[in-house]
C-alpha atoms as a PDB file:
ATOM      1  CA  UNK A   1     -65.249  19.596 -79.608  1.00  0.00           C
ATOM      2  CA  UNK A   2     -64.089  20.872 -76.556  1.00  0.00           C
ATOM      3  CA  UNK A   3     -61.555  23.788 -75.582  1.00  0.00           C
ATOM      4  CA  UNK A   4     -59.026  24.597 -73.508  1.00  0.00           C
ATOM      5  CA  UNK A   5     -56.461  26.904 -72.504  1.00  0.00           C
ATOM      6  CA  UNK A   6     -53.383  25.968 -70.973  1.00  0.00           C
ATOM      7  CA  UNK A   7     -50.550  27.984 -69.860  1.00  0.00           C
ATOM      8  CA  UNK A   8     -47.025  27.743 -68.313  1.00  0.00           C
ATOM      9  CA  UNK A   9     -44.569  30.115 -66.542  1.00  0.00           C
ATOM     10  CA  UNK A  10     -41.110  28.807 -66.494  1.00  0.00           C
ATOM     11  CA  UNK A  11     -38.658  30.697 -64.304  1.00  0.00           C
ATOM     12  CA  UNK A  12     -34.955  30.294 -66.251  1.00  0.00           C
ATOM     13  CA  UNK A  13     -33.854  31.800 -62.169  1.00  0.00           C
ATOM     14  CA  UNK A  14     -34.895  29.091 -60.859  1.00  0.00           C
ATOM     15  CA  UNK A  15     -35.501  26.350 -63.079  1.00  0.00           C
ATOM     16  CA  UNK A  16     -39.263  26.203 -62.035  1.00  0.00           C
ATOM     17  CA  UNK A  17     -42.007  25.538 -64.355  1.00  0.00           C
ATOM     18  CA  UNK A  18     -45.786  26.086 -63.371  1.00  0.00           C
ATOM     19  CA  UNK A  19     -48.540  25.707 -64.518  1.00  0.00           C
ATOM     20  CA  UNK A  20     -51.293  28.698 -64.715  1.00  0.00           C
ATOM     21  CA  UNK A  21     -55.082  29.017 -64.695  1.00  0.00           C
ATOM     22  CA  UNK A  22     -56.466  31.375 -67.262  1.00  0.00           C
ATOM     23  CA  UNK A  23     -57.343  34.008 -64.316  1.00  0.00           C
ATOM     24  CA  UNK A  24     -53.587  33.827 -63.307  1.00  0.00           C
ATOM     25  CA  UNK A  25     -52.303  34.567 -67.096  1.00  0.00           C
ATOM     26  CA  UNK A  26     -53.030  38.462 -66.350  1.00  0.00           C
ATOM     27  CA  UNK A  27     -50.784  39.059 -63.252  1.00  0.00           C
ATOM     28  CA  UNK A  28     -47.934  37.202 -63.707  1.00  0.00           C
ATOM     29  CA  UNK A  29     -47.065  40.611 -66.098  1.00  0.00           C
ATOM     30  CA  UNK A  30     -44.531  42.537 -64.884  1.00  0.00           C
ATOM     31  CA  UNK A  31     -44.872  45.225 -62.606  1.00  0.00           C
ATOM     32  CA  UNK A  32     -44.384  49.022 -63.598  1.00  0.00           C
ATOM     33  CA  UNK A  33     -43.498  50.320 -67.059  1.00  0.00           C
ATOM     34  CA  UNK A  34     -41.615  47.312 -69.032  1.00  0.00           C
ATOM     35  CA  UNK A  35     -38.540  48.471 -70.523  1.00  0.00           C
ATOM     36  CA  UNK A  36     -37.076  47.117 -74.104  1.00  0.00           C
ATOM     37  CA  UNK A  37     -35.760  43.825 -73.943  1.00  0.00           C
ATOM     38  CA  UNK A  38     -32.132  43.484 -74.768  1.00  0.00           C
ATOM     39  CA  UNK A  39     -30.881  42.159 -78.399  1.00  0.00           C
ATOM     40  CA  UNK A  40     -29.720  39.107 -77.126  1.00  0.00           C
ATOM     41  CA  UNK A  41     -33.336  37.556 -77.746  1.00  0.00           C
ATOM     42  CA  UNK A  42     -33.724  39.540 -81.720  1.00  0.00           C
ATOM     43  CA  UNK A  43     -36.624  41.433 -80.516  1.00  0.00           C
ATOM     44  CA  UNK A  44     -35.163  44.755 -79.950  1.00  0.00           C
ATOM     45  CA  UNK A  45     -38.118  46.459 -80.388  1.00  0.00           C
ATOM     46  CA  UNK A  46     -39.969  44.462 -78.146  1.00  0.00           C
ATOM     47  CA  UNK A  47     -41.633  45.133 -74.386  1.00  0.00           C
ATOM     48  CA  UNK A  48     -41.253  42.417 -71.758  1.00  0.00           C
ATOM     49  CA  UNK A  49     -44.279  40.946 -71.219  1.00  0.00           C
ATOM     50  CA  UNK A  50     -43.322  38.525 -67.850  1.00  0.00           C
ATOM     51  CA  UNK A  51     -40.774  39.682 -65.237  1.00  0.00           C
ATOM     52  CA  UNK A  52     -36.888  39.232 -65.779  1.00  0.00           C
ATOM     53  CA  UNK A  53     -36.352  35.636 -66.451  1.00  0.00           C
ATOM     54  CA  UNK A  54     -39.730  34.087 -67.235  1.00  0.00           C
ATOM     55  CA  UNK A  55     -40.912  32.445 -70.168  1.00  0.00           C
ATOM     56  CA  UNK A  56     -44.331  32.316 -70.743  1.00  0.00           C
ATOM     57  CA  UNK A  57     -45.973  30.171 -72.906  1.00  0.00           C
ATOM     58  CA  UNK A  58     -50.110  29.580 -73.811  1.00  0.00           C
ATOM     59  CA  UNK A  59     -51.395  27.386 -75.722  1.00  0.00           C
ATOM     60  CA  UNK A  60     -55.160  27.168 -77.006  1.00  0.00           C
ATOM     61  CA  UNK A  61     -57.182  24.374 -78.533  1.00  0.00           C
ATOM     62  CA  UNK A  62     -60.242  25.242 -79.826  1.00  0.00           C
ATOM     63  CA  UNK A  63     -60.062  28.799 -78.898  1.00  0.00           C
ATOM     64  CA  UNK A  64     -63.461  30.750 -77.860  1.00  0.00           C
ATOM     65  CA  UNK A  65     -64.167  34.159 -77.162  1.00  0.00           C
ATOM     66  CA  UNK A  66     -63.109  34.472 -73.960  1.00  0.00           C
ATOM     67  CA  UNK A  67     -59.828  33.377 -74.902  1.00  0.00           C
ATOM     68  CA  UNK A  68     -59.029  35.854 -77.630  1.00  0.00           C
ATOM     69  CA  UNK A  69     -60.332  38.708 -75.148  1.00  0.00           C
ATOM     70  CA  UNK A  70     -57.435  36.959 -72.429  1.00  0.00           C
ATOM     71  CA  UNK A  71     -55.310  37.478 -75.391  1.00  0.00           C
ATOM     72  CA  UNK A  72     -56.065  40.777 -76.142  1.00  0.00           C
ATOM     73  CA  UNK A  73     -56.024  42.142 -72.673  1.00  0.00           C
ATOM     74  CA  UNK A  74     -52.502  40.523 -71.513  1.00  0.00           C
ATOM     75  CA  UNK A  75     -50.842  41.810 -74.900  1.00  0.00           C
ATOM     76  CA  UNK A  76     -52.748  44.437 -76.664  1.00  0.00           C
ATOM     77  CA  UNK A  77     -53.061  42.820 -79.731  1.00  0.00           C
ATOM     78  CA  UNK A  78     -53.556  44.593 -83.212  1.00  0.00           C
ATOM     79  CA  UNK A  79     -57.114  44.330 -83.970  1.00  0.00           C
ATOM     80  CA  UNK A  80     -56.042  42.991 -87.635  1.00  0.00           C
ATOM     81  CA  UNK A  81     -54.322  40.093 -85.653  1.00  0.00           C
ATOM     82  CA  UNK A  82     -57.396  39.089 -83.744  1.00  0.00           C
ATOM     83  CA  UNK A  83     -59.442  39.224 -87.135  1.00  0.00           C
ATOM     84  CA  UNK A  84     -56.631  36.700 -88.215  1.00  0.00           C
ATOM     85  CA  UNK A  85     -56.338  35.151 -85.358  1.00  0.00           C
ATOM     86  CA  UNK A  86     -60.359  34.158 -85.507  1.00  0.00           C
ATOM     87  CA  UNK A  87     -59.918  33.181 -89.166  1.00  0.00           C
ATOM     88  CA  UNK A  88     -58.809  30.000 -90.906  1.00  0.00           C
ATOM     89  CA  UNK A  89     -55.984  30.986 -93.927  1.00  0.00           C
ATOM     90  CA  UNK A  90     -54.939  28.502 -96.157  1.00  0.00           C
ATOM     91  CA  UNK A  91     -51.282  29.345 -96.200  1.00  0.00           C
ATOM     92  CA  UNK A  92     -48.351  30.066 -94.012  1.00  0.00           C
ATOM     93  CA  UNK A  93     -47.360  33.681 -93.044  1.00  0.00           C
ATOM     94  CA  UNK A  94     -45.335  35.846 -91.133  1.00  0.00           C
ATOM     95  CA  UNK A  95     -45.897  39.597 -89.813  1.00  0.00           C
ATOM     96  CA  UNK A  96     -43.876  41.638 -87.653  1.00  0.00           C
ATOM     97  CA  UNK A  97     -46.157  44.120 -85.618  1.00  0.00           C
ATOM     98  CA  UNK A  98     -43.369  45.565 -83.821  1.00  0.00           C
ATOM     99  CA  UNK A  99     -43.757  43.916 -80.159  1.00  0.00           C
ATOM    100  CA  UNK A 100     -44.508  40.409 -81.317  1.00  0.00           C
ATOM    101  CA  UNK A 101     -44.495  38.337 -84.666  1.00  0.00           C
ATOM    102  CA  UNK A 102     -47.534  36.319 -85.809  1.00  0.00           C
ATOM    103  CA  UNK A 103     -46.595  33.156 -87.831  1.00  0.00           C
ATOM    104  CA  UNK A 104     -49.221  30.832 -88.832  1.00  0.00           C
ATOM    105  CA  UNK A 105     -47.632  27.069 -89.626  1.00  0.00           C
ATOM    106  CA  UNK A 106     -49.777  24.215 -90.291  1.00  0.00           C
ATOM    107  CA  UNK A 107     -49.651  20.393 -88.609  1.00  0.00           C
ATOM    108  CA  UNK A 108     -50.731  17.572 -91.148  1.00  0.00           C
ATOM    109  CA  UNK A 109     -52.712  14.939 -90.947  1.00  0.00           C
ATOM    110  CA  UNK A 110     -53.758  11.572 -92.214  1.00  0.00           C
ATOM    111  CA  UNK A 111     -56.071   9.202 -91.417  1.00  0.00           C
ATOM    112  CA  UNK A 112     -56.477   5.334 -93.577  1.00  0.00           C
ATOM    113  CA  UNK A 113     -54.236   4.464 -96.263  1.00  0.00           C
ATOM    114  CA  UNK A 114     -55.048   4.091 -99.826  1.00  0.00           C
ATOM    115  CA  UNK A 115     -57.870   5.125-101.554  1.00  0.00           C
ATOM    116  CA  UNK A 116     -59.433   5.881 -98.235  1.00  0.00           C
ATOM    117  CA  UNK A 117     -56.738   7.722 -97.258  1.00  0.00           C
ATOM    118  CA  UNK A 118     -57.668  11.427 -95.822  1.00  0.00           C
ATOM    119  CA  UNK A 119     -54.695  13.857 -95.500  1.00  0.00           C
ATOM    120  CA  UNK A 120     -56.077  17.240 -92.918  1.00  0.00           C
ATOM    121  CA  UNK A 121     -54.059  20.380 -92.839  1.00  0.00           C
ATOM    122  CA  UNK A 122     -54.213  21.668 -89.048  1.00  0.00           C
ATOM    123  CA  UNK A 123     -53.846  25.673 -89.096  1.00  0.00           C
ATOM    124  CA  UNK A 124     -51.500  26.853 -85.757  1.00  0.00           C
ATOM    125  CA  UNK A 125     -51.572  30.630 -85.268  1.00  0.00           C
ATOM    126  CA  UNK A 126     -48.671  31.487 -83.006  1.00  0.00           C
ATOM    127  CA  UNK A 127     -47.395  34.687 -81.444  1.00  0.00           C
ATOM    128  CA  UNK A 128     -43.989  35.384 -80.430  1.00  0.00           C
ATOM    129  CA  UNK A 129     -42.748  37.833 -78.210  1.00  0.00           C
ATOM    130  CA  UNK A 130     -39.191  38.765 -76.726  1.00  0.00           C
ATOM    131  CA  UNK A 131     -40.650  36.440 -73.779  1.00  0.00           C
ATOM    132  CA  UNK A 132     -43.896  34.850 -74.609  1.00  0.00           C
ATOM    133  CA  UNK A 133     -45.046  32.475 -77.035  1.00  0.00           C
ATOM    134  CA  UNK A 134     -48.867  31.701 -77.632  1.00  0.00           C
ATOM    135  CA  UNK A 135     -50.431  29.264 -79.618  1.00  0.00           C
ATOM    136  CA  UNK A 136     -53.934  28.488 -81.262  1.00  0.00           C
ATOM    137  CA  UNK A 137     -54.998  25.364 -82.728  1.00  0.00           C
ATOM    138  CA  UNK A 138     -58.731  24.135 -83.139  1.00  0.00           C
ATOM    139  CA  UNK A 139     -58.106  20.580 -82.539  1.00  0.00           C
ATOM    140  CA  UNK A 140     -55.448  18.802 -79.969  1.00  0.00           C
ATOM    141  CA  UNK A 141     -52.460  17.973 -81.965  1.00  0.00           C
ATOM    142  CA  UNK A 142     -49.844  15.194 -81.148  1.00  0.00           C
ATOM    143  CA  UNK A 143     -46.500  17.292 -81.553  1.00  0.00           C
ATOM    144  CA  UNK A 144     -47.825  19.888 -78.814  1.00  0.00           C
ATOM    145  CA  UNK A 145     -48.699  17.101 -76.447  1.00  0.00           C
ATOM    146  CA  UNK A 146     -45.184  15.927 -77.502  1.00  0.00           C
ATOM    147  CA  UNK A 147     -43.766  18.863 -76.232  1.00  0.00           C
ATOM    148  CA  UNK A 148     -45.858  20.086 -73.224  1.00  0.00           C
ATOM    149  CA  UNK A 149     -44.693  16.517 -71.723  1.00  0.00           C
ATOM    150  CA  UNK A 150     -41.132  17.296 -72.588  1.00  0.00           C
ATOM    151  CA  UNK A 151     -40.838  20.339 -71.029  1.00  0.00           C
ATOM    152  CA  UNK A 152     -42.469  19.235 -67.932  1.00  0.00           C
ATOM    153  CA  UNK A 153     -40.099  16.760 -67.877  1.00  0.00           C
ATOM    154  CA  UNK A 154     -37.042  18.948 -68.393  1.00  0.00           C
ATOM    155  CA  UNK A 155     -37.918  22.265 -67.745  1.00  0.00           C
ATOM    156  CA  UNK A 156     -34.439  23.802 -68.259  1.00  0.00           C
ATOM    157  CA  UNK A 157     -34.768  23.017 -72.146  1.00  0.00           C
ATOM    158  CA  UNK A 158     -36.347  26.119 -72.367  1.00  0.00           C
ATOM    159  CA  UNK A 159     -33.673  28.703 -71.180  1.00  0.00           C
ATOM    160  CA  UNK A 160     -33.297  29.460 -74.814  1.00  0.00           C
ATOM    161  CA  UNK A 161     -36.416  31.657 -74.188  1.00  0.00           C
ATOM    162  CA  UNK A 162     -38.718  32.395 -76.275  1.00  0.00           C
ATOM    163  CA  UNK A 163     -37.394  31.729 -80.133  1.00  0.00           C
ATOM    164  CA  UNK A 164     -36.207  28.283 -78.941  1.00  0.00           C
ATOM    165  CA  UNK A 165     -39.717  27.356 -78.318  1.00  0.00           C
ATOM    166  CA  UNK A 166     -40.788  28.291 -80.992  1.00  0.00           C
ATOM    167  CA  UNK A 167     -38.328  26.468 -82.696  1.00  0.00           C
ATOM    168  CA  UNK A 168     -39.191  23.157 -80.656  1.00  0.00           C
ATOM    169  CA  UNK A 169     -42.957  23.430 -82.032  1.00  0.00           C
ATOM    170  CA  UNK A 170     -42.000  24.021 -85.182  1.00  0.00           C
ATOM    171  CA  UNK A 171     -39.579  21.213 -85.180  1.00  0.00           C
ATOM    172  CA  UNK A 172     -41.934  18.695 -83.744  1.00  0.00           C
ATOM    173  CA  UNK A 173     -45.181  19.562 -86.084  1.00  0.00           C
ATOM    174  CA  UNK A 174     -42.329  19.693 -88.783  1.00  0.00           C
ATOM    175  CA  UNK A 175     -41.488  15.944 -87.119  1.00  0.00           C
ATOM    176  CA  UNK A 176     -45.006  14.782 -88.535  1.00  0.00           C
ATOM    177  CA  UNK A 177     -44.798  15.597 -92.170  1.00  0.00           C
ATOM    178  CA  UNK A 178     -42.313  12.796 -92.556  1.00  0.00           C
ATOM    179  CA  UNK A 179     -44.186   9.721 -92.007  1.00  0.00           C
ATOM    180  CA  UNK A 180     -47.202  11.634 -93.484  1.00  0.00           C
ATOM    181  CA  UNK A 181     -45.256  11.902 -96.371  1.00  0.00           C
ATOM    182  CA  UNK A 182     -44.150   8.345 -96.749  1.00  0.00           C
ATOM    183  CA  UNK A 183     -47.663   7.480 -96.251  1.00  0.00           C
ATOM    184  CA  UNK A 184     -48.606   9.284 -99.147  1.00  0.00           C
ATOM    185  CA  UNK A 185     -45.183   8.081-101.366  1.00  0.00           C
END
């Protein structure tokens, strides 16, 4: 199976999204000390990671070591995160580590019908900061090609910043339980 890391910068200023390559990912961080971001976004606590008005979102299929060091390096990520992060788990969570929530959801799958049928549970590790989301999936799923076409499409969708894209991906791999579930009624 191969991997890949993908990333996007969308500028709410200007209503430019770009794409990045993994070696641009570490200096599109702001410049200077980053100061709190406001409560507007519900992460009071939290540093900006991107300058004022950027969105940043990465997103990881099949992710290796390189990209977890990428991760680690751009936002100082809790060692007990990475160990997570590297590790399937069965069940959904949520953690606050001050700066960033991690919230693993999971994408279903199934494949034939009947006795045949095959249902797969797809684990998606996400981070999400006051302007940042990352995700990590080990196999490409259909709601996040879904989305990556929609906002490329319509790139002011995401001026809701960061918690509205989360709530897109959630919403979309959400999208995919129903007909898995009539499938299975």
């Amino acid at each position: 199976m191969g991997f890949m890391l993908r990333a996007w910068l969308y500028d709410k200023n200007s209503n430019h999204l770009r794409s990045l390559e993994s070696n641009e990912i570490l200096s599109c961080a702001p410049h200077g000390a980053s100061e709190p971001q406001s409560e507007t976004n519900g992460f009071v606590r939290t540093r900006s990671q991107c300058r004022a008005g950027e969105l940043l979102w990465i997103d990881v299929t099949n992710p290796q070591d390189a990209d977890y060091q990428l991760l680690v390096s751009r936002f100082g990520l809790h060692e007990t995160v990475v160990e997570d992060l590297m590790n399937y788990e069965g069940r959904p969570k949520l953690h606050d580590y001050g700066d960033y929530l991690y919230i693993i959801i999971h994408a279903l799958e199934i494949e034939g019908s009947g006795r045949d049928m095959k249902i797969y549970l797809h684990e998606i590790d996400c981070l999400l900061g006051g302007d940042y989301v990352v995700t990590l999936h080990e196999t490409p799923l259909k709601p996040f090609e879904d989305l990556h076409q929609r906002w490329e499409r319509r790139p002011a969708l995401m001026e809701g910043g960061a918690t509205y894209l989360l709530y897109e991906i959630m919403d979309e791999v959400l999208d995919e339980y129903f007909p898995a579930l009539e499938t299975i009624d």
